[in-house]
Protein backbone atom coordinates (compact mmCIF):
# COMPACT_ATOMS: atom_id res chain seq x y z
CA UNK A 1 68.53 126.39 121.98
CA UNK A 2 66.82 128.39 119.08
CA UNK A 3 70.06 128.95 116.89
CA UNK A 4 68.76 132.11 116.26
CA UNK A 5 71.46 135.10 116.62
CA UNK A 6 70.47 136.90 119.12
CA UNK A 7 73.16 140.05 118.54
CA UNK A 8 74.63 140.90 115.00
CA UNK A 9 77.82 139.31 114.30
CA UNK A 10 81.17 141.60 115.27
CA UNK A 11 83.31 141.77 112.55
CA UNK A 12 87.23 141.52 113.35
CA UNK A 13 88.15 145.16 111.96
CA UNK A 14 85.45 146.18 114.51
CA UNK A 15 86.78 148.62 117.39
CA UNK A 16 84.06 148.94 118.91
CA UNK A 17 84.87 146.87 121.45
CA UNK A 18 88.30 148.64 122.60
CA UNK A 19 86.96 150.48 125.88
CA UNK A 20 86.67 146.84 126.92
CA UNK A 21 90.39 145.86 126.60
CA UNK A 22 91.88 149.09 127.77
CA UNK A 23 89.99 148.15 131.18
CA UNK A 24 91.99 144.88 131.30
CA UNK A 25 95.52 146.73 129.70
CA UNK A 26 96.84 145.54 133.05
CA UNK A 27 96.16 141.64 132.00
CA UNK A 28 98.08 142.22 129.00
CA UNK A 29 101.00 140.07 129.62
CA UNK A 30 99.11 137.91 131.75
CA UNK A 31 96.85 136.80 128.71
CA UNK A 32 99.39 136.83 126.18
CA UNK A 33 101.43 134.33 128.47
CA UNK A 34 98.48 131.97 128.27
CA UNK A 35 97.21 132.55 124.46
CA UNK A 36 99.91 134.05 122.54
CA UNK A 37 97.86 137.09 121.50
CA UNK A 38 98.12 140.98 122.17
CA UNK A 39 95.51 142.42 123.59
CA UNK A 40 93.58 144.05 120.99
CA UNK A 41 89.65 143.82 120.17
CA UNK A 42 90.09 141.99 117.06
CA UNK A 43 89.86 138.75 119.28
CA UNK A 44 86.57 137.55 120.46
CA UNK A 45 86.64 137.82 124.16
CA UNK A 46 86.24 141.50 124.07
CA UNK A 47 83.11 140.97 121.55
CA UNK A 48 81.39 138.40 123.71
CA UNK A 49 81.73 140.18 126.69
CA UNK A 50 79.98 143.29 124.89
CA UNK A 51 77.13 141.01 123.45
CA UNK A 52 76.20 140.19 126.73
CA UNK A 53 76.52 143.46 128.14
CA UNK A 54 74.33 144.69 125.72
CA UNK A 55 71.06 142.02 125.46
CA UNK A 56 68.62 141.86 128.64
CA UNK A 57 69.83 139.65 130.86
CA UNK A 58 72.68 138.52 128.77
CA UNK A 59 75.14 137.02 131.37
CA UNK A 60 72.18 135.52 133.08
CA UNK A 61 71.15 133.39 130.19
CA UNK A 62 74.69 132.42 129.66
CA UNK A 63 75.38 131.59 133.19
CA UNK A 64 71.79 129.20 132.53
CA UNK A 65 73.23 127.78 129.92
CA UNK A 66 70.64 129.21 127.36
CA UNK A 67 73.43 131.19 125.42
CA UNK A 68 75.71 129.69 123.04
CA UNK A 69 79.03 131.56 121.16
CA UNK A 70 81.08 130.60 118.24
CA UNK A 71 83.04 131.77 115.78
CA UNK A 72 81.80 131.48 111.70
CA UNK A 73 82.97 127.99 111.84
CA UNK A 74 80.70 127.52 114.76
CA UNK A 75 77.76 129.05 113.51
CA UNK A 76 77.89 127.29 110.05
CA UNK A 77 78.87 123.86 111.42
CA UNK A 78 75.64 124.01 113.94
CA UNK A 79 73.86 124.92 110.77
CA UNK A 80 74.67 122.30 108.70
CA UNK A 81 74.27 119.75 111.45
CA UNK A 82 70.79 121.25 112.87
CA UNK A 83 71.66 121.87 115.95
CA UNK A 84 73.54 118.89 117.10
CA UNK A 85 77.29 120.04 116.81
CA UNK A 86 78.43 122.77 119.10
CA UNK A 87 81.93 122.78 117.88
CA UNK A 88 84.78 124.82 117.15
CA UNK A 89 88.84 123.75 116.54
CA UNK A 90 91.62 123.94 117.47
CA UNK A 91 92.58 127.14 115.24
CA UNK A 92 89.64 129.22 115.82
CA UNK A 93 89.65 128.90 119.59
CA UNK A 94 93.09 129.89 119.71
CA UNK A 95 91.94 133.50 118.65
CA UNK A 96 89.08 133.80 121.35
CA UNK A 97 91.62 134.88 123.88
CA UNK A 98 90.18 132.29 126.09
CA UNK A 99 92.31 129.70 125.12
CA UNK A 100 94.92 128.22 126.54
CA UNK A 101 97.56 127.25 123.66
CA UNK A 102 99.87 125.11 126.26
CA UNK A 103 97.31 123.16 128.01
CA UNK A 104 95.44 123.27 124.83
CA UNK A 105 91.85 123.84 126.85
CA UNK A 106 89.67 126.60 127.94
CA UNK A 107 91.10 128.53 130.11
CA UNK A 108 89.58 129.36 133.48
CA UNK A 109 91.52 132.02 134.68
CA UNK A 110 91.06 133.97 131.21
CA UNK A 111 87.17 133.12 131.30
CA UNK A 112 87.26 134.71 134.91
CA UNK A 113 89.24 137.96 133.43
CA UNK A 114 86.07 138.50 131.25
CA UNK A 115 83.23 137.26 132.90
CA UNK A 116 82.44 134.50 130.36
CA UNK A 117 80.40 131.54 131.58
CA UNK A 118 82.36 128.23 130.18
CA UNK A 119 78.88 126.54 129.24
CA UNK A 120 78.65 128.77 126.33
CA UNK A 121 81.59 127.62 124.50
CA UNK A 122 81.78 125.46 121.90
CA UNK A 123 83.96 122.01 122.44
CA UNK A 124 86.91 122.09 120.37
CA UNK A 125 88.65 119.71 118.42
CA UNK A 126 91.29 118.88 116.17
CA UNK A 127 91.19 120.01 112.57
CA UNK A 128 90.21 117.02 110.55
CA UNK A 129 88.03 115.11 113.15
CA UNK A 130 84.19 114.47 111.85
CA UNK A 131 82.46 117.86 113.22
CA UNK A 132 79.36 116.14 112.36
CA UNK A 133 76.71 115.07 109.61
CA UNK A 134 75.36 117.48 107.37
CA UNK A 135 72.46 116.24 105.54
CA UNK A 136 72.54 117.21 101.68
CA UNK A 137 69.79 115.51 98.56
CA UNK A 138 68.83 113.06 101.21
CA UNK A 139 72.21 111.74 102.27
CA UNK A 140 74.30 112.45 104.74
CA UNK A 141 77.48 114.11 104.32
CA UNK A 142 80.68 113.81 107.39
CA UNK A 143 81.86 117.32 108.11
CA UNK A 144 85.43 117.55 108.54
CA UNK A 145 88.53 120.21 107.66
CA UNK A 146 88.30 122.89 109.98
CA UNK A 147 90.16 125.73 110.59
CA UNK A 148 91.05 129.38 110.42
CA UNK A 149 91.50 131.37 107.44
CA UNK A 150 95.78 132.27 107.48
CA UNK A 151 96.01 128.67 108.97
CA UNK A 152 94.36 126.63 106.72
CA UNK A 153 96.15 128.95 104.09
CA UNK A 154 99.77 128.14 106.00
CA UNK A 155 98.39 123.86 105.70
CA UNK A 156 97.49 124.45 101.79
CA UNK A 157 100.81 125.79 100.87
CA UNK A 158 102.32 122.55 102.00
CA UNK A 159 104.03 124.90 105.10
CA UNK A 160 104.58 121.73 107.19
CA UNK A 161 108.30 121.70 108.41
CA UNK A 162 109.34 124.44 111.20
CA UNK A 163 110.90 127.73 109.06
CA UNK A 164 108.42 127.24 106.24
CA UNK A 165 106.37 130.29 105.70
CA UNK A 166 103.68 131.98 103.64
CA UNK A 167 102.45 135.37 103.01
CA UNK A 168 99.06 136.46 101.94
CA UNK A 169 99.33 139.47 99.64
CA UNK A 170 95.53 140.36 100.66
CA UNK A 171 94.33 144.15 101.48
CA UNK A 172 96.85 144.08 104.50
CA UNK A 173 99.46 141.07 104.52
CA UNK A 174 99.19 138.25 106.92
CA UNK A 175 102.56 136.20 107.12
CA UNK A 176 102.91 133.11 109.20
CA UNK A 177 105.98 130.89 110.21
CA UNK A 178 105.50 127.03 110.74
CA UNK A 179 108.03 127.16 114.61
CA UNK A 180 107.18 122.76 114.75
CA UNK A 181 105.54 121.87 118.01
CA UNK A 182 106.54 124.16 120.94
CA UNK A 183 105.26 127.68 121.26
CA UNK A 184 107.11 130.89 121.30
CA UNK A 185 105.82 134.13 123.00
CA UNK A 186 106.85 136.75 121.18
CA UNK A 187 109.14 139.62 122.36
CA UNK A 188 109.32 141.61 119.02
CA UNK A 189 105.09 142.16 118.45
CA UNK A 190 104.56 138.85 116.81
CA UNK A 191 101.36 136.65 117.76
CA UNK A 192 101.89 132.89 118.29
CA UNK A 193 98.92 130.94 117.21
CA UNK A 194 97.88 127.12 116.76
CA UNK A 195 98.33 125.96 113.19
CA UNK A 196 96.94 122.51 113.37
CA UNK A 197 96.31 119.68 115.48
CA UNK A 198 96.42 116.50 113.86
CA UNK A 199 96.23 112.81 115.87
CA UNK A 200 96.40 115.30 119.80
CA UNK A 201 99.76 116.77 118.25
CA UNK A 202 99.90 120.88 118.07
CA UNK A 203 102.27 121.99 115.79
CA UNK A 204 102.54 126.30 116.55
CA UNK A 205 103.42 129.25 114.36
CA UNK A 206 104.33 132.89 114.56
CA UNK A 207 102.25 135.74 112.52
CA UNK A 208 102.89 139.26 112.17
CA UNK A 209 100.17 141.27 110.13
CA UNK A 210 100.74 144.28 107.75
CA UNK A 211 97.95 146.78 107.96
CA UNK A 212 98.37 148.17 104.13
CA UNK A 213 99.16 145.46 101.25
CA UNK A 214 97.53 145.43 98.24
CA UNK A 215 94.85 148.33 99.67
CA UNK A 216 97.88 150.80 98.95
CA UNK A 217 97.59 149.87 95.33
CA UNK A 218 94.50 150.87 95.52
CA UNK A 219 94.73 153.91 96.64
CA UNK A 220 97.11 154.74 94.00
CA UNK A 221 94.57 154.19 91.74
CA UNK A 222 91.31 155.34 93.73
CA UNK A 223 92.27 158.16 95.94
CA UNK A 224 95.51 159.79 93.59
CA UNK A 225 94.50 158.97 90.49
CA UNK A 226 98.20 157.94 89.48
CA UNK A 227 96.94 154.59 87.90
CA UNK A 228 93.38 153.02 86.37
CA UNK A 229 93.94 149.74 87.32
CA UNK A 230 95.49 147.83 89.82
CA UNK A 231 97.78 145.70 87.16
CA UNK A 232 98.71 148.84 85.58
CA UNK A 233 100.99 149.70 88.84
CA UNK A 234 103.42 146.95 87.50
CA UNK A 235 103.45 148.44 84.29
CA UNK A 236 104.53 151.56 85.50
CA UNK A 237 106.34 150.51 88.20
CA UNK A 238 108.78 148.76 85.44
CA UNK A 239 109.38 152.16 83.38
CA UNK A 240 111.52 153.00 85.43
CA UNK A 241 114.72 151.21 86.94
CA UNK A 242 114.37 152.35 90.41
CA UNK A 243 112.46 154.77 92.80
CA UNK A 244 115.03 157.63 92.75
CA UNK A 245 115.91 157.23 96.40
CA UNK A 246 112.20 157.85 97.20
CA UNK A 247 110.49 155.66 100.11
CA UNK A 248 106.73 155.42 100.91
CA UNK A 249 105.76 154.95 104.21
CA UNK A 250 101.83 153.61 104.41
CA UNK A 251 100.95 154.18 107.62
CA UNK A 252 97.69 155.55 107.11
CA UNK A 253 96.30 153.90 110.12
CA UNK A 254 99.44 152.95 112.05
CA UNK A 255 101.89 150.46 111.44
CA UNK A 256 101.34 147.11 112.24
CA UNK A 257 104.10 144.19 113.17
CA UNK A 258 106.51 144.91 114.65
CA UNK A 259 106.25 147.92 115.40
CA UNK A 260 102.27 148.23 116.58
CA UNK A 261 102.20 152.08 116.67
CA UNK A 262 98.52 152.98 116.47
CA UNK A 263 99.41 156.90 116.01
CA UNK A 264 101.71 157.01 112.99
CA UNK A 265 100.73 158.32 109.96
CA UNK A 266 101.81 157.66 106.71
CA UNK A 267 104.78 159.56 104.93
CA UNK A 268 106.48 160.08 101.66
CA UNK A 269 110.44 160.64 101.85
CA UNK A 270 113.17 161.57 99.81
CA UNK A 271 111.29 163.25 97.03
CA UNK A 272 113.70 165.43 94.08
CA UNK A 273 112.34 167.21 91.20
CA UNK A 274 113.65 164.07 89.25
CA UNK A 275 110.78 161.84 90.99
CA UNK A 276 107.94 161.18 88.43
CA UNK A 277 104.82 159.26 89.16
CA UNK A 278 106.64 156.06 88.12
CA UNK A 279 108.83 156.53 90.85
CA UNK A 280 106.43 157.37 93.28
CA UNK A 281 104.01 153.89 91.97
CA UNK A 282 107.31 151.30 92.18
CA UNK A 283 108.65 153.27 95.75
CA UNK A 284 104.32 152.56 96.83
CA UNK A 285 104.72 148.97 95.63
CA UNK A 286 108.44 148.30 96.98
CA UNK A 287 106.91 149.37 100.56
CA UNK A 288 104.69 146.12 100.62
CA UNK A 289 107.90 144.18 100.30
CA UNK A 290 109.90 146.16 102.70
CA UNK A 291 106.98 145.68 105.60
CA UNK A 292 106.97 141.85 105.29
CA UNK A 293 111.02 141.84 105.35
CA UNK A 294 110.18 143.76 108.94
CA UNK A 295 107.97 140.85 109.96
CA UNK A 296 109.91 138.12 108.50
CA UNK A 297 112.89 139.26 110.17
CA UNK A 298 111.05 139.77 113.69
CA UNK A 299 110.19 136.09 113.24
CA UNK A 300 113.72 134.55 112.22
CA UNK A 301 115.35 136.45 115.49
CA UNK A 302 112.23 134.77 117.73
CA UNK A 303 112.64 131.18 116.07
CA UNK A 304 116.15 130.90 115.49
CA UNK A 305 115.27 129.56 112.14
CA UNK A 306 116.26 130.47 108.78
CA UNK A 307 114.33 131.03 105.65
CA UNK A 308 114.96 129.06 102.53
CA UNK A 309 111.92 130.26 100.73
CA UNK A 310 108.33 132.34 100.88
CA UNK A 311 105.35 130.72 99.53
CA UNK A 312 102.99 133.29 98.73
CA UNK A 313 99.64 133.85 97.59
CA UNK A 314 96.58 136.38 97.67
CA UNK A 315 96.12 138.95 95.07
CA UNK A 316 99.03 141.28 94.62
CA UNK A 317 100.90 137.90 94.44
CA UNK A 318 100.46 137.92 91.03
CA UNK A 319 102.35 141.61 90.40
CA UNK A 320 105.70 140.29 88.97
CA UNK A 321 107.92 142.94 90.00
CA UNK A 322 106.50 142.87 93.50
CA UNK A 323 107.80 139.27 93.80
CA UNK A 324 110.82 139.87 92.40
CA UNK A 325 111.60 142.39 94.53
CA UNK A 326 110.64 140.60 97.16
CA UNK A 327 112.59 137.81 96.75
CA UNK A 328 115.97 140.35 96.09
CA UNK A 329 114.84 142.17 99.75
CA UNK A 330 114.59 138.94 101.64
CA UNK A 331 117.23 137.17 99.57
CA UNK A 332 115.80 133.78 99.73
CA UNK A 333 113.34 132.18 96.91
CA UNK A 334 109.85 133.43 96.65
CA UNK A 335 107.61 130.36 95.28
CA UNK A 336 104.19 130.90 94.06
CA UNK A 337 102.18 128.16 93.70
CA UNK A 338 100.02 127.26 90.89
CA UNK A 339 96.63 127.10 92.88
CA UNK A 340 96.37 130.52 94.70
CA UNK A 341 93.22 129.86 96.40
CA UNK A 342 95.62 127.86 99.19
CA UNK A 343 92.76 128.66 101.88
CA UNK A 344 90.21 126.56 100.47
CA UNK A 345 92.99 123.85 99.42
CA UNK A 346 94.17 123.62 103.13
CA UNK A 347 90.41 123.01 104.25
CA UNK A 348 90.25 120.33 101.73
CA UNK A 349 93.59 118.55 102.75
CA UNK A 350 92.81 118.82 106.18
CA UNK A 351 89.23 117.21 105.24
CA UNK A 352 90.93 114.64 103.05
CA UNK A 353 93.15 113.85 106.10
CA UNK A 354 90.37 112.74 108.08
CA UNK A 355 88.31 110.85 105.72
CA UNK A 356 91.60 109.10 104.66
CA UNK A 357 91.39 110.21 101.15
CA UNK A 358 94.68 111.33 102.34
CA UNK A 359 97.13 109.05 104.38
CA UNK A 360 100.02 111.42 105.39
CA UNK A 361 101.26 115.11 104.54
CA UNK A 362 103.84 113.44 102.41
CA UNK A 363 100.96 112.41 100.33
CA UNK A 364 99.46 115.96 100.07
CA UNK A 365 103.37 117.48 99.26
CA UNK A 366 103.40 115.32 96.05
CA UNK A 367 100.10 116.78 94.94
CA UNK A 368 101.61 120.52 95.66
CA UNK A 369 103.02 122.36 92.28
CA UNK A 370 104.62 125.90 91.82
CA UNK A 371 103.80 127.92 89.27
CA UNK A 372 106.61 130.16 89.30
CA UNK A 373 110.28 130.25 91.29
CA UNK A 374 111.96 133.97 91.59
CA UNK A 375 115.20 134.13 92.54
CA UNK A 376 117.32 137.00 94.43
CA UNK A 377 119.50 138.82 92.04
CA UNK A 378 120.18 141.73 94.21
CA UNK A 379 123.76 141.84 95.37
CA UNK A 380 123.39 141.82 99.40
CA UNK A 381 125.08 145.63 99.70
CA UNK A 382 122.39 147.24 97.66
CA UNK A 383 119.95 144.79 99.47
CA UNK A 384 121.71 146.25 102.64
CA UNK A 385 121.47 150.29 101.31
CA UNK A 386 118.05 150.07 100.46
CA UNK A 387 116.65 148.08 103.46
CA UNK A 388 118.76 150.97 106.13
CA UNK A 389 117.22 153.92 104.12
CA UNK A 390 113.52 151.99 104.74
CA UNK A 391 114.14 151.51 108.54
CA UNK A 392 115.38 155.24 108.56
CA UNK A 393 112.08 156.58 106.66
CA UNK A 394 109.86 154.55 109.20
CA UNK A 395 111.81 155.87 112.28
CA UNK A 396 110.88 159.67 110.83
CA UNK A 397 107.60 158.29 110.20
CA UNK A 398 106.82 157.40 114.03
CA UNK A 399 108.28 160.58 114.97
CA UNK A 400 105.66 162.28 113.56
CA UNK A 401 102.60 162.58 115.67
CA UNK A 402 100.40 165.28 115.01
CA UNK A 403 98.26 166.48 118.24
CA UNK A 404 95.27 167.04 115.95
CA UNK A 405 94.21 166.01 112.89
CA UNK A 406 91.74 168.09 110.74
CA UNK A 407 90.31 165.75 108.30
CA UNK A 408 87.25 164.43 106.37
């Protein structure tokens, strides 16, 4: 093997690769039985499968053997180790859609479903096994802590008991649920995915995803020109005391869990000549809260398992009010921590597991500190009043569906 690319890398917002799945729509249960995943081209099978439709004599070479695949942890750890690790864990393969989160293997059935030669695939392995030597200023340097990017976030905020959860305030919001060591296939549009494997045991979590976080502060700010700055939505968002019954609906393009409706659009309802733009910027921000409270709630129903607090992180983390309301809408505690960058940290636990630097998760829960607690001090009937008149403005949302849209 070269380790030379021999296609450009498919990014996950990609959709280029949809034609693909809606030829196997009739697998759909069938795969999410097996991997705990929709069927949807962010996944890699779909992308493979295209890569070697599209290169001469691409499933050839891959039947030979000559052909290798991997995800970014793949590519960098073969990299690093020139050539002598093909490897991939336990994380990552679970979002190939070729692998099997109960038996914990390659699947062959799935491989058969898309036409993808086993010999390419990387072997996988538990998070904080030795991937490796990397050689660095003449030394040699044991590669371990592996493992996706909402995962190894879910590890580094300490989210190691089942019914501990996390959400990532990023662009979109990612939320996962810790459900301990037996999976759960979603009815309700969640994904189940591996969230470690440490000493051969799996311990499992739900995630539901939120198309439009902290990208709909943005578009406050770049595409109305109600704000200059992302921090200044808090600012405004606090001049007033509430949204004067007004409710944002982001669907710009569709809504994501639980509801997974690729054709809504977004909406703005219950607007008065009293509505200002201060309204309109705290009813925008309050409809990032109000689309996690739809996934955690998806997730408490699947697990049976309550929540006694959201650890949280990512950038719009940071916007006080946000949190606060959040923490009144779910009434439970929202905790953020004092290091946000809880991606990175869970790599380094995970590596600090393996190399013993680390004995036990117990050890790694002593060295985890908040940096702020809020607390819900809505009473639960307003919590109630404002949480129906959201569900209400999404149903009108999705009944929307223009036939044709004229746009730019």
């Amino acid at each position: 093997h070269t380790g030379k690319a021999v296609y450009n890398a498919i990014i996950w917002q990609s959709k280029q690769t949809q034609e693909l799945c809606d030829e196997r729509e009739d697998q759909m249960d069938f795969i999410q039985e097996k991997t705990g995943l929709r069927m949807n081209p962010y996944f890699s099978a779909s992308k493979i499968r295209f890569i070697l439709d599209n290169i001469p004599e691409g499933q050839e070479r891959a039947e030979r053997g000559d052909l290798l695949f991997g995800t970014i942890d793949s590519w960098i750890i073969y990299k690093m180790t020139n050539g002598k690790s093909h490897f991939t864990d336990v994380t990552n393969a679970s979002r190939t859609m070729l692998y099997n989160i109960f038996d914990m293997k390659w699947d062959p059935e799935l491989l058969k479903i898309w036409n993808i030669p086993e010999a390419m695939l990387p072997e996988v392995k538990d998070n904080s096994d030795n991937f490796g030597e990397a050689s660095f200023f003449q030394g040699s340097v044991p590669i371990h802590g592996v493992a996706g990017d909402q995962q190894a976030a879910l590890f580094g905020q300490c989210c190691f008991h089942p019914g501990d959860s996390k959400n990532t305030y990023g662009t979109g919001c990612f939320m996962l649920m810790n459900i301990g060591d037996k999976p759960i296939i979603s009815k309700k549009g969640l994904l189940t995915t591996v969230a470690w494997r440490e000493k051969g045991v799996t311990t499992y979590a739900l995630e539901g995803s939120v198309f439009m976080g902290g990208a709909i502060i943005q578009w406050l700010r770049d595409q109305m020109d109600m704000i200059k700055s992302s921090a200044q939505s808090e600012e405004y968002a606090n001049r007033v005391h509430d949204t004067a019954g007004v409710y944002v609906v982001p669907a710009f393009v569709g809504l994501g869990t639980p509801y997974w409706d690729d054709e809504a659009r977004g909406a703005v309802f219950g607007l008065t000549r009293g509505a200002d733009r201060h309204h309109f910027v705290r009813a925008t921000l309050f409809s990032i809260a109000y689309q996690s409270k739809d996934v955690i709630e998806a997730m408490k129903e699947e697990a049976g398992l309550e929540l006694k607090s959201l650890r949280v992180d990512g950038g719009a983390s940071a916007n006080g009010l946000l949190m606060q309301f959040q923490s009144d809408i779910l009434q439970c505690e929202v905790h953020l921590p004092r290091f946000i960058e809880t991606t990175a940290l869970g790599a380094g636990y995970l590596a600090g597991l393996g190399v013993d630097f680390w004995h036990s998760k117990a050890d790694i829960e002593r060295n985890h500190s908040i940096e702020r607690k809020y607390y819900p001090m809505m009473p639960q009937r307003e919590v109630n009043e404002l949480y129906d008149g959201w569900k209400e403005a999404v149903k009108a949302t999705r009944a929307f569906k223009p036939k044709k849209c004229i746009c730019e």
